[in-house]
C-alpha atoms as a PDB file:
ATOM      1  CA  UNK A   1       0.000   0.000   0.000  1.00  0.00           C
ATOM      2  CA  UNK A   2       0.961   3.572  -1.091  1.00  0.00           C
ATOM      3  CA  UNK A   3       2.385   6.006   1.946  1.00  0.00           C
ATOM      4  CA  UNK A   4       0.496   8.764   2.278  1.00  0.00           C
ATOM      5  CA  UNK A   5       2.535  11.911   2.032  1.00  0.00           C
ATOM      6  CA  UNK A   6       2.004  14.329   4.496  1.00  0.00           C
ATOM      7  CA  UNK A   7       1.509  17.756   4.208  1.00  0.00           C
ATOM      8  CA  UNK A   8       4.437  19.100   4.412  1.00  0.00           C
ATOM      9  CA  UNK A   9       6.020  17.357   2.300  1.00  0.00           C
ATOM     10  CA  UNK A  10       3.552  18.018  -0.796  1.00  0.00           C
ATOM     11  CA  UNK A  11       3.840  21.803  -0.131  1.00  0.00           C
ATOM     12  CA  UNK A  12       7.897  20.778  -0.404  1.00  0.00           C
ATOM     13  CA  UNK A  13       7.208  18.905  -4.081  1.00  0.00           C
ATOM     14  CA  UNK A  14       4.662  21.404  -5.140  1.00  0.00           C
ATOM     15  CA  UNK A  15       7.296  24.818  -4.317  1.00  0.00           C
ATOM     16  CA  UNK A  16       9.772  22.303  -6.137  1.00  0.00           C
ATOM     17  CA  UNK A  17       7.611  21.922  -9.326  1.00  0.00           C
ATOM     18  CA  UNK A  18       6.647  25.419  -9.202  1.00  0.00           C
ATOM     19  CA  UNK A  19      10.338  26.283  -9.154  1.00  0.00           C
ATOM     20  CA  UNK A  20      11.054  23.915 -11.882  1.00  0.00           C
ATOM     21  CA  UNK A  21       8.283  24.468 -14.622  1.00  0.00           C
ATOM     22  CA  UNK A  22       8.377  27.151 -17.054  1.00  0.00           C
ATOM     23  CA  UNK A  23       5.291  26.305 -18.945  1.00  0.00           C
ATOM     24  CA  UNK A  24       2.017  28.425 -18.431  1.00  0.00           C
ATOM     25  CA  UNK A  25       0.480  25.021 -18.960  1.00  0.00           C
ATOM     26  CA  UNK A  26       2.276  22.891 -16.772  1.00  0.00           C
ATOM     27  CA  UNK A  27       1.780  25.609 -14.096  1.00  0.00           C
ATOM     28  CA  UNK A  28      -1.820  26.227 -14.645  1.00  0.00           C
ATOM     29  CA  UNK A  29      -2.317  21.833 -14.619  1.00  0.00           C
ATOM     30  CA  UNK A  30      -0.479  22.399 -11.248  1.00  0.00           C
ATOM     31  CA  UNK A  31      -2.879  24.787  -9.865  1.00  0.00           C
ATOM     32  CA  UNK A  32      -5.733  23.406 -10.893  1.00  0.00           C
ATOM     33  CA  UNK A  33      -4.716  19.728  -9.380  1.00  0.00           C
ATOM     34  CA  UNK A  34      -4.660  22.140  -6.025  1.00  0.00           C
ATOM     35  CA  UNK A  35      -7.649  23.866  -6.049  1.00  0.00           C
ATOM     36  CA  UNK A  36      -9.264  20.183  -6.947  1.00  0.00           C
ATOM     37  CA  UNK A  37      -6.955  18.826  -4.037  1.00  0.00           C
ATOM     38  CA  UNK A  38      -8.624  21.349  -0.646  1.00  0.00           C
ATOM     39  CA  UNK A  39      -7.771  19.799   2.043  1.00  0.00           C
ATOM     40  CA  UNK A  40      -7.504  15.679   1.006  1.00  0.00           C
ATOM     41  CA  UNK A  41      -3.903  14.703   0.224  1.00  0.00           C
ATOM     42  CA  UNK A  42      -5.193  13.678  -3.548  1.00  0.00           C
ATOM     43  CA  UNK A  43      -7.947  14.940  -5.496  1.00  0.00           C
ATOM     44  CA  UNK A  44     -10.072  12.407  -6.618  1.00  0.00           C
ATOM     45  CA  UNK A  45     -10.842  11.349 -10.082  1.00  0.00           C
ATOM     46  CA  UNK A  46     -14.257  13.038 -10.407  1.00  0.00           C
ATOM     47  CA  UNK A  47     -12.836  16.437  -9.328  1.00  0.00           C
ATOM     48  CA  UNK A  48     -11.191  16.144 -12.873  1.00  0.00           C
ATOM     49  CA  UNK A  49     -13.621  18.656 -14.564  1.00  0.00           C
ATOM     50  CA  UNK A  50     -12.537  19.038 -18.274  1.00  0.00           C
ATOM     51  CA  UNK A  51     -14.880  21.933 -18.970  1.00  0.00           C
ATOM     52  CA  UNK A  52     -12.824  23.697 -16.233  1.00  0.00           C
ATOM     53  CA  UNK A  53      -9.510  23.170 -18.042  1.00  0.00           C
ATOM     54  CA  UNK A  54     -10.993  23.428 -21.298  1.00  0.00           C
ATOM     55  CA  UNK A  55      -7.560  25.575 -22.454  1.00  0.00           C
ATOM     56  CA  UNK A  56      -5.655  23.069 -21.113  1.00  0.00           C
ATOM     57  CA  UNK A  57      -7.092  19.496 -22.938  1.00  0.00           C
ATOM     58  CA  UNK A  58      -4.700  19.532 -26.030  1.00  0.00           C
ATOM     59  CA  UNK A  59      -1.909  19.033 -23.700  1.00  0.00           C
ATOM     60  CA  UNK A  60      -3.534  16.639 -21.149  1.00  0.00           C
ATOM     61  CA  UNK A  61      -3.506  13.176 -21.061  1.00  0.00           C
ATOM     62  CA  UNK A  62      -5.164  10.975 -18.659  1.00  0.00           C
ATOM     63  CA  UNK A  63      -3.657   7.980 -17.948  1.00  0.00           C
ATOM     64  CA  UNK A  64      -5.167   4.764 -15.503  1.00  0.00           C
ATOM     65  CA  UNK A  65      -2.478   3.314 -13.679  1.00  0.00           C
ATOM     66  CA  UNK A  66      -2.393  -0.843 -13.879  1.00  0.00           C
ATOM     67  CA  UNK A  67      -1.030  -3.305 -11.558  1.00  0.00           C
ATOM     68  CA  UNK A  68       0.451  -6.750 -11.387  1.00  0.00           C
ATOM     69  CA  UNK A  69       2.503  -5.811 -13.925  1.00  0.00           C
ATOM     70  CA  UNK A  70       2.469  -1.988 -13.683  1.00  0.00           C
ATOM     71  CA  UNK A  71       1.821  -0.104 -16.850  1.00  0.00           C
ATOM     72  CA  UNK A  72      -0.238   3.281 -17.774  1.00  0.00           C
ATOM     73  CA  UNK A  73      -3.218   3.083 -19.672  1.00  0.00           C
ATOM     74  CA  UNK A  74      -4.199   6.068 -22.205  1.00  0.00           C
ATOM     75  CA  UNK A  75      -7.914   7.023 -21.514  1.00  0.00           C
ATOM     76  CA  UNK A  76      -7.632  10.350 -22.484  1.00  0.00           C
ATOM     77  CA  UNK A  77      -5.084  11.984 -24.916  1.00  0.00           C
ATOM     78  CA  UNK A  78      -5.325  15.935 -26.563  1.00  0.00           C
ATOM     79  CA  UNK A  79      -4.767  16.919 -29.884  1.00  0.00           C
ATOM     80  CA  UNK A  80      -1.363  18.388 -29.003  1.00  0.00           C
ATOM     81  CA  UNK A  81      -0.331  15.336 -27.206  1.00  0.00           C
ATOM     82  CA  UNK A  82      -1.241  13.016 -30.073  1.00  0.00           C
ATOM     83  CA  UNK A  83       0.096  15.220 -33.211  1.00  0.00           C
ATOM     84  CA  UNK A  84       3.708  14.847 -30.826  1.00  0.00           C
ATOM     85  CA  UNK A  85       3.382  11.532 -30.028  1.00  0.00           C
ATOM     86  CA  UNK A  86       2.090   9.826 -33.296  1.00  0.00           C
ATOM     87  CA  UNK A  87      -1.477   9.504 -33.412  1.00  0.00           C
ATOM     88  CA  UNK A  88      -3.999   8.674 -30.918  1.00  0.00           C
ATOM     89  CA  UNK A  89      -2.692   6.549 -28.022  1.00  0.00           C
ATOM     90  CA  UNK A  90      -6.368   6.054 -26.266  1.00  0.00           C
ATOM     91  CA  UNK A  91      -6.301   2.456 -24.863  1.00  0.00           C
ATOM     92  CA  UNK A  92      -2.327   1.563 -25.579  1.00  0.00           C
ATOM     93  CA  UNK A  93      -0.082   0.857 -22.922  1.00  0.00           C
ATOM     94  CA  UNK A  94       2.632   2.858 -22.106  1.00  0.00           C
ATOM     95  CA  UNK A  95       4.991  -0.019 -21.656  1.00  0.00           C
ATOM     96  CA  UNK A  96       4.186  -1.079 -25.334  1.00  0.00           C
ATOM     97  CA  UNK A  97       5.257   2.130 -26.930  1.00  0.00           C
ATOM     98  CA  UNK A  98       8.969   2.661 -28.115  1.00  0.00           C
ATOM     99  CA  UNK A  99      10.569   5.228 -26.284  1.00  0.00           C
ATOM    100  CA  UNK A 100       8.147   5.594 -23.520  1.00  0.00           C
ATOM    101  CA  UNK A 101       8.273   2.039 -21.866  1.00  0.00           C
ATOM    102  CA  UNK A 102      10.762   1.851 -18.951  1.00  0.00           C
ATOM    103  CA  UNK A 103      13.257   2.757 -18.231  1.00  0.00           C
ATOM    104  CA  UNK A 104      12.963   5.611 -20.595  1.00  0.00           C
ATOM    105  CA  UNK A 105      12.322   9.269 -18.515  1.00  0.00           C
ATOM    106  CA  UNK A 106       8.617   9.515 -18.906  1.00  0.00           C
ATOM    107  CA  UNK A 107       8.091   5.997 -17.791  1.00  0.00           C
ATOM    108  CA  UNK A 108       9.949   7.101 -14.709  1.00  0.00           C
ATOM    109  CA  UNK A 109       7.921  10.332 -13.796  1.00  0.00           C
ATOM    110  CA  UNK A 110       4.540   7.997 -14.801  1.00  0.00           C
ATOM    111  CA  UNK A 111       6.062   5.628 -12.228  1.00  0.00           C
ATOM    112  CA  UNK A 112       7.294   8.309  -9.188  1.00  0.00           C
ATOM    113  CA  UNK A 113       3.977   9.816  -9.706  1.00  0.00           C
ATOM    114  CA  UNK A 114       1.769   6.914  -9.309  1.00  0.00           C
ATOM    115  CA  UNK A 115       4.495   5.610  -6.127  1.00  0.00           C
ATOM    116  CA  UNK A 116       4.647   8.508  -4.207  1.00  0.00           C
ATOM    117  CA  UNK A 117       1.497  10.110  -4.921  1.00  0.00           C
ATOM    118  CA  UNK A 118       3.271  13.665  -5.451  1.00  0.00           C
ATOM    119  CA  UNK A 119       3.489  15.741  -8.518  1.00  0.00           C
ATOM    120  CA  UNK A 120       6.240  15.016 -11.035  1.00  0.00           C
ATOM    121  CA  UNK A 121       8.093  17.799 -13.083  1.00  0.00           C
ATOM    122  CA  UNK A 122      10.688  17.479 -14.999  1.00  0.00           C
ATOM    123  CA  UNK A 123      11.884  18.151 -18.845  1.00  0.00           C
ATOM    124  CA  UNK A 124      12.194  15.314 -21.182  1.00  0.00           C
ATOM    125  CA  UNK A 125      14.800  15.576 -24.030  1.00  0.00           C
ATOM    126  CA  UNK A 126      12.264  14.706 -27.225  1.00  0.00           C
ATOM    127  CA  UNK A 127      12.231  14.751 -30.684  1.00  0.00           C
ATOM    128  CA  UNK A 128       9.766  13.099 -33.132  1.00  0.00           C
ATOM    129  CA  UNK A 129      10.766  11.747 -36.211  1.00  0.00           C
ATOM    130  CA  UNK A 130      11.400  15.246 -38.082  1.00  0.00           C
ATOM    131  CA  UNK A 131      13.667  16.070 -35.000  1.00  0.00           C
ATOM    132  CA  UNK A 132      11.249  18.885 -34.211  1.00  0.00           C
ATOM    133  CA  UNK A 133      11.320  19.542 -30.504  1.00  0.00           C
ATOM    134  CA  UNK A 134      14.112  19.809 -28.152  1.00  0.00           C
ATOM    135  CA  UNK A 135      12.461  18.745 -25.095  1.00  0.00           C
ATOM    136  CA  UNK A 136       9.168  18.577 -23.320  1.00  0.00           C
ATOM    137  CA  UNK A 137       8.286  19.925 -20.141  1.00  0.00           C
ATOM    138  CA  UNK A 138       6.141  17.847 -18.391  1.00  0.00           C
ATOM    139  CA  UNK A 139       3.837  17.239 -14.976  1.00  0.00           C
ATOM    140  CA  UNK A 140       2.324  13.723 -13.470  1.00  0.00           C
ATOM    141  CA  UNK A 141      -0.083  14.779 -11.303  1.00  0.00           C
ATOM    142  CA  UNK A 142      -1.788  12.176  -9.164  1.00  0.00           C
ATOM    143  CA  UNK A 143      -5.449  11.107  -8.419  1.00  0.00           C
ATOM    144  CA  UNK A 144      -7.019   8.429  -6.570  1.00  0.00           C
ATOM    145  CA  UNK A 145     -10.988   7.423  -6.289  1.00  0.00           C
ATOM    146  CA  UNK A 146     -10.920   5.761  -3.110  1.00  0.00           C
ATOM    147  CA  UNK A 147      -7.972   7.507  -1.514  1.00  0.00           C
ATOM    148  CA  UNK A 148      -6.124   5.041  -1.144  1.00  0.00           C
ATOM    149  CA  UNK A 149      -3.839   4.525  -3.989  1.00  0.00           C
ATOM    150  CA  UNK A 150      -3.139   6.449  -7.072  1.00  0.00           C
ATOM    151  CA  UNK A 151      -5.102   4.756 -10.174  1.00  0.00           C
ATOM    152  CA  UNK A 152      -4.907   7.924 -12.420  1.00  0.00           C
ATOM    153  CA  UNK A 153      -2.401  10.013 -13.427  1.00  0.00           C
ATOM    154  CA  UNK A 154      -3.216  13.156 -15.272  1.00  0.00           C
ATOM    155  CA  UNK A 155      -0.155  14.587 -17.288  1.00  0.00           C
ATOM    156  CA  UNK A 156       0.696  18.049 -18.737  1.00  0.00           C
ATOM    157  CA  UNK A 157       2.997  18.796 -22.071  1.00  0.00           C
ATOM    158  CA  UNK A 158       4.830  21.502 -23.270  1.00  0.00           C
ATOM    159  CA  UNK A 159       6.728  20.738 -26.596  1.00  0.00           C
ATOM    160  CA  UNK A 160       9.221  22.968 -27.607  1.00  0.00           C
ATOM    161  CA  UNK A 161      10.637  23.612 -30.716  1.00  0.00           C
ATOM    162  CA  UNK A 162      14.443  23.966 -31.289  1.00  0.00           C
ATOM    163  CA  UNK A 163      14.330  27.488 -31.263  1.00  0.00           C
ATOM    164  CA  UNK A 164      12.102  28.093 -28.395  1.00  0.00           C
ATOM    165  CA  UNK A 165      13.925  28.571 -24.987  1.00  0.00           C
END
């Protein structure tokens, strides 16, 4: 069974993501998993209101996290998110997909998202197949329906181009 962080120590990992991202939409996906949060340690998956982050969905993808193995499910993806990543990944498995199975970086944030139960930033070196984007900034942000585990994780993008900074 998960640990449940305590407070102090998700104020810790949130100033540390805040610090971190540079994104408007990795920062406002941060916010919003805290006002959805008040005062449980993990929103739960029905606070996920997508008319509230309508701005946001291109980047988002929701992801259901498996176990026995562990993997990450697709159950949501935005346009921006597929057009980066190849096409529509609703229903494929993380651990199926070239260059996001483990042990590659976003397999790892996926994994420290859904074991900790904090928020995950970090930049991701990237490039699709035209060698397009630099990196990608991106956030797992955890969610649980029972409150006992973390069975979703919600994730924010930012691709950038070579000659963004």
């Amino acid at each position: 069974m998960l640990a449940k962080p305590d407070d102090g120590k998700i104020r810790d990992t949130v100033a540390e993501a805040q610090d971190r991202l540079r994104s408007e939409v990795t920062q406002a996906a941060l916010r919003y998993w805290l006002s959805t949060r008040g005062e449980r340690i993990w929103p739960r998956r029905e606070d996920f209101d997508p008319a509230e982050v309508k701005h946001l969905l291109p980047n988002l993808a929701v992801l259901s996290v498996e176990r026995n193995p562990v993997d990450f499910v697709y159950r949501l993806t935005g346009t921006d998110v597929d057009a980066h990543m190849g096409g529509n990944l609703k229903g494929r498995q993380v651990g199926e997909i070239p260059n996001q199975r483990a042990p590659s970086a976003y397999w790892t944030t996926l994994l420290a998202t859904a074991e900790t139960g904090l928020p995950q930033a970090r930049e991701i070196a990237y490039a699709n197949a035209r060698g397009d984007f630099r990196s990608c900034e991106v956030i797992g942000l955890p969610y649980s329906t029972h409150g006992q585990s973390i069975d979703r994780v919600i994730v924010a993008f930012e691709f950038r181009r070579l000659d963004d900074s």
